[in-house]
C-alpha atoms as a PDB file:
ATOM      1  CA  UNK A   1      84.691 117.806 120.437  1.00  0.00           C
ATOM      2  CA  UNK A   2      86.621 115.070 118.873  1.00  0.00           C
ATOM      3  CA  UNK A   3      89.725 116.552 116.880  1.00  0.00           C
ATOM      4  CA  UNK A   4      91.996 113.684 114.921  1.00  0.00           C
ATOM      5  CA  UNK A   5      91.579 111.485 118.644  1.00  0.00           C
ATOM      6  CA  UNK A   6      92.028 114.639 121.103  1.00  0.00           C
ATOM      7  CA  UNK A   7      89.808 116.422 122.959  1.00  0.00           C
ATOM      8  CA  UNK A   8      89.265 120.204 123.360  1.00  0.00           C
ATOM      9  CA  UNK A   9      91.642 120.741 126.060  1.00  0.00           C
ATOM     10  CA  UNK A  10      94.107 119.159 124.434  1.00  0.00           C
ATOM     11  CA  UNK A  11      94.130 121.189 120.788  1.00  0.00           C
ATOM     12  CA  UNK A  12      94.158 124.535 123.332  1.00  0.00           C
ATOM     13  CA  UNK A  13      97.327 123.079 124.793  1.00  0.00           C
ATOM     14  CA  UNK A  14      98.966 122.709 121.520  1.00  0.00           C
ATOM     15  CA  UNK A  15      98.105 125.934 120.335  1.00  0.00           C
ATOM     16  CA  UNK A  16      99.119 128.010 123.225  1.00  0.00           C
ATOM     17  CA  UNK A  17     102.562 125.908 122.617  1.00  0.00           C
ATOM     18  CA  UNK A  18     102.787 126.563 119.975  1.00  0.00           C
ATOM     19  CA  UNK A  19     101.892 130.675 119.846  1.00  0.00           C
ATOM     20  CA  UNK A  20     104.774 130.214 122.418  1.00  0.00           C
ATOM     21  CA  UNK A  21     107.526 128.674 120.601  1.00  0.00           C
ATOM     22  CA  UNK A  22     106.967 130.084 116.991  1.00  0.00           C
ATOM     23  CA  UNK A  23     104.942 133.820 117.863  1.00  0.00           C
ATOM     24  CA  UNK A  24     101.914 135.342 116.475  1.00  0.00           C
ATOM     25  CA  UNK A  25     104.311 136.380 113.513  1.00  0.00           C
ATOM     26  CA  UNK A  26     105.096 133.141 112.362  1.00  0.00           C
ATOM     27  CA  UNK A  27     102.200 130.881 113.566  1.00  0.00           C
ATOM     28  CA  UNK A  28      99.643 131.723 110.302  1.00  0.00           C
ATOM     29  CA  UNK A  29     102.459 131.152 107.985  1.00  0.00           C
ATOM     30  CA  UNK A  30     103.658 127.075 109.610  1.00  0.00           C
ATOM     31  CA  UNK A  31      99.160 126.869 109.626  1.00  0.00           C
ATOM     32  CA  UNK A  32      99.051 127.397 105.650  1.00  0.00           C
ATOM     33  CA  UNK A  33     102.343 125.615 104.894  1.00  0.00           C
ATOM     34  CA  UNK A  34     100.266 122.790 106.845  1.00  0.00           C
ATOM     35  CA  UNK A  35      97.245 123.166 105.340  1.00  0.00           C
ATOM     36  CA  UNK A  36      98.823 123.171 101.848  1.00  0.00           C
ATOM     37  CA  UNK A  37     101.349 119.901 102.873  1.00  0.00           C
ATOM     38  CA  UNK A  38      97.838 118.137 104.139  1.00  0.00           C
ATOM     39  CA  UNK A  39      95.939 119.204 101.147  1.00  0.00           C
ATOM     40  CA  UNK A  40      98.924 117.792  98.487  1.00  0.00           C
ATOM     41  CA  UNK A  41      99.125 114.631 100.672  1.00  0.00           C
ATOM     42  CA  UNK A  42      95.197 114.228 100.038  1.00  0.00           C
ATOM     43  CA  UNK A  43      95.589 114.733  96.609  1.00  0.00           C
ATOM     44  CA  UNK A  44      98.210 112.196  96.010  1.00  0.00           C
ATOM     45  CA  UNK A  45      96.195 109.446  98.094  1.00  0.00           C
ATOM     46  CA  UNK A  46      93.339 110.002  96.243  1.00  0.00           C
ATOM     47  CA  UNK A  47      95.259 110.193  92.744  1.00  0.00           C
ATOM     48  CA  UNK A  48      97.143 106.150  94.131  1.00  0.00           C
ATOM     49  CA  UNK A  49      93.373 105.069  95.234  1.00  0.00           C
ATOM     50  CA  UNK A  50      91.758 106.029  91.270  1.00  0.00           C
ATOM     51  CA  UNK A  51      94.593 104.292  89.494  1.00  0.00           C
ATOM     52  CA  UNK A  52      94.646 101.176  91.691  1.00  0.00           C
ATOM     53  CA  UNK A  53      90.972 100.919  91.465  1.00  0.00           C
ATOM     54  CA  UNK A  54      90.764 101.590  87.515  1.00  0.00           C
ATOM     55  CA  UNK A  55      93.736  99.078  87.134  1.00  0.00           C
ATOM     56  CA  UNK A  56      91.468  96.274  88.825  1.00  0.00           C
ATOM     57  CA  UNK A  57      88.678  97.785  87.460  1.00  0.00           C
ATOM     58  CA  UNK A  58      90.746  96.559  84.269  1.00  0.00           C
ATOM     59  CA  UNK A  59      92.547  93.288  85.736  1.00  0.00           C
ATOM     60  CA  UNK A  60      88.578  91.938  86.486  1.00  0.00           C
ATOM     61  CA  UNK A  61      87.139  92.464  83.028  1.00  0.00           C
ATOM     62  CA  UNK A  62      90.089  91.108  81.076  1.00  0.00           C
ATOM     63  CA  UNK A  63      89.560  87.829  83.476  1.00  0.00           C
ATOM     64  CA  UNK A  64      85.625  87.404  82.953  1.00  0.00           C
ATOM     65  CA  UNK A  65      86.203  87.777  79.451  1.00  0.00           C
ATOM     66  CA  UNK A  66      89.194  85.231  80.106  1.00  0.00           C
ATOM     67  CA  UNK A  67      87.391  82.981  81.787  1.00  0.00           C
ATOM     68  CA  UNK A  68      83.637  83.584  79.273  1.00  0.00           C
ATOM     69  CA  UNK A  69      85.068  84.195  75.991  1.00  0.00           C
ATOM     70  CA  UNK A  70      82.149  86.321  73.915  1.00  0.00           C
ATOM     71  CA  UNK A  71      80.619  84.519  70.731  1.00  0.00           C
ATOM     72  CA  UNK A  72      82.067  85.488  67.733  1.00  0.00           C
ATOM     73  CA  UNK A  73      80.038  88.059  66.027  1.00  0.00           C
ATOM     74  CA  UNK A  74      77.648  86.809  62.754  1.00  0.00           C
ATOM     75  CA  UNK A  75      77.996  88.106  59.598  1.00  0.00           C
ATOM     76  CA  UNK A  76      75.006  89.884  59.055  1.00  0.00           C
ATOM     77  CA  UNK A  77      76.034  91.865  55.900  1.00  0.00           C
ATOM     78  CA  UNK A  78      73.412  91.256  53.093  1.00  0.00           C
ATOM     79  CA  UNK A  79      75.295  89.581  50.496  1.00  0.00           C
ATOM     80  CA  UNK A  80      73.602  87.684  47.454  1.00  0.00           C
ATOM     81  CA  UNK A  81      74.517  84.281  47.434  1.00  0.00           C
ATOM     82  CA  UNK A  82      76.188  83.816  43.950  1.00  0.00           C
ATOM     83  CA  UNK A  83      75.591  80.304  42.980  1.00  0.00           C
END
């Protein structure tokens, strides 16, 4: 088992060290305020990684149509020609 580039052995070290320095009291309570601090960091990436993507999402259409300007649209409204 391969946990964030440590093995097995390793995660039991850091828990027993952990049960040791905090207690069994206080140990659940510094796990959730992690697990909420890793699950707001998560968020936020992902929130930076949408807008960056949308804003060259953005930056490469207004470029093509830069660089290939559309035709301008016909007329096609049915007028009579008045003569």
């Amino acid at each position: 088992m391969d946990f964030f580039g440590i093995g097995l052995g390793e995660v039991l070290l850091i828990l027993v060290v952990a049960l040791i320095v905090w207690g069994p009291k206080r140990l659940p309570e510094i796990a959730r305020t992690m697990g909420k601090t890793i699950r707001a960091l998560r968020k936020a990436t992902y929130d930076i990684t949408s807008q960056v993507t949308r804003e060259l999402d953005i930056q490469e259409k207004e470029t093509k149509e830069k660089d290939h300007p559309s035709q301008p649209e016909k007329d096609i409204s049915h007028k009579p020609k008045t003569g």
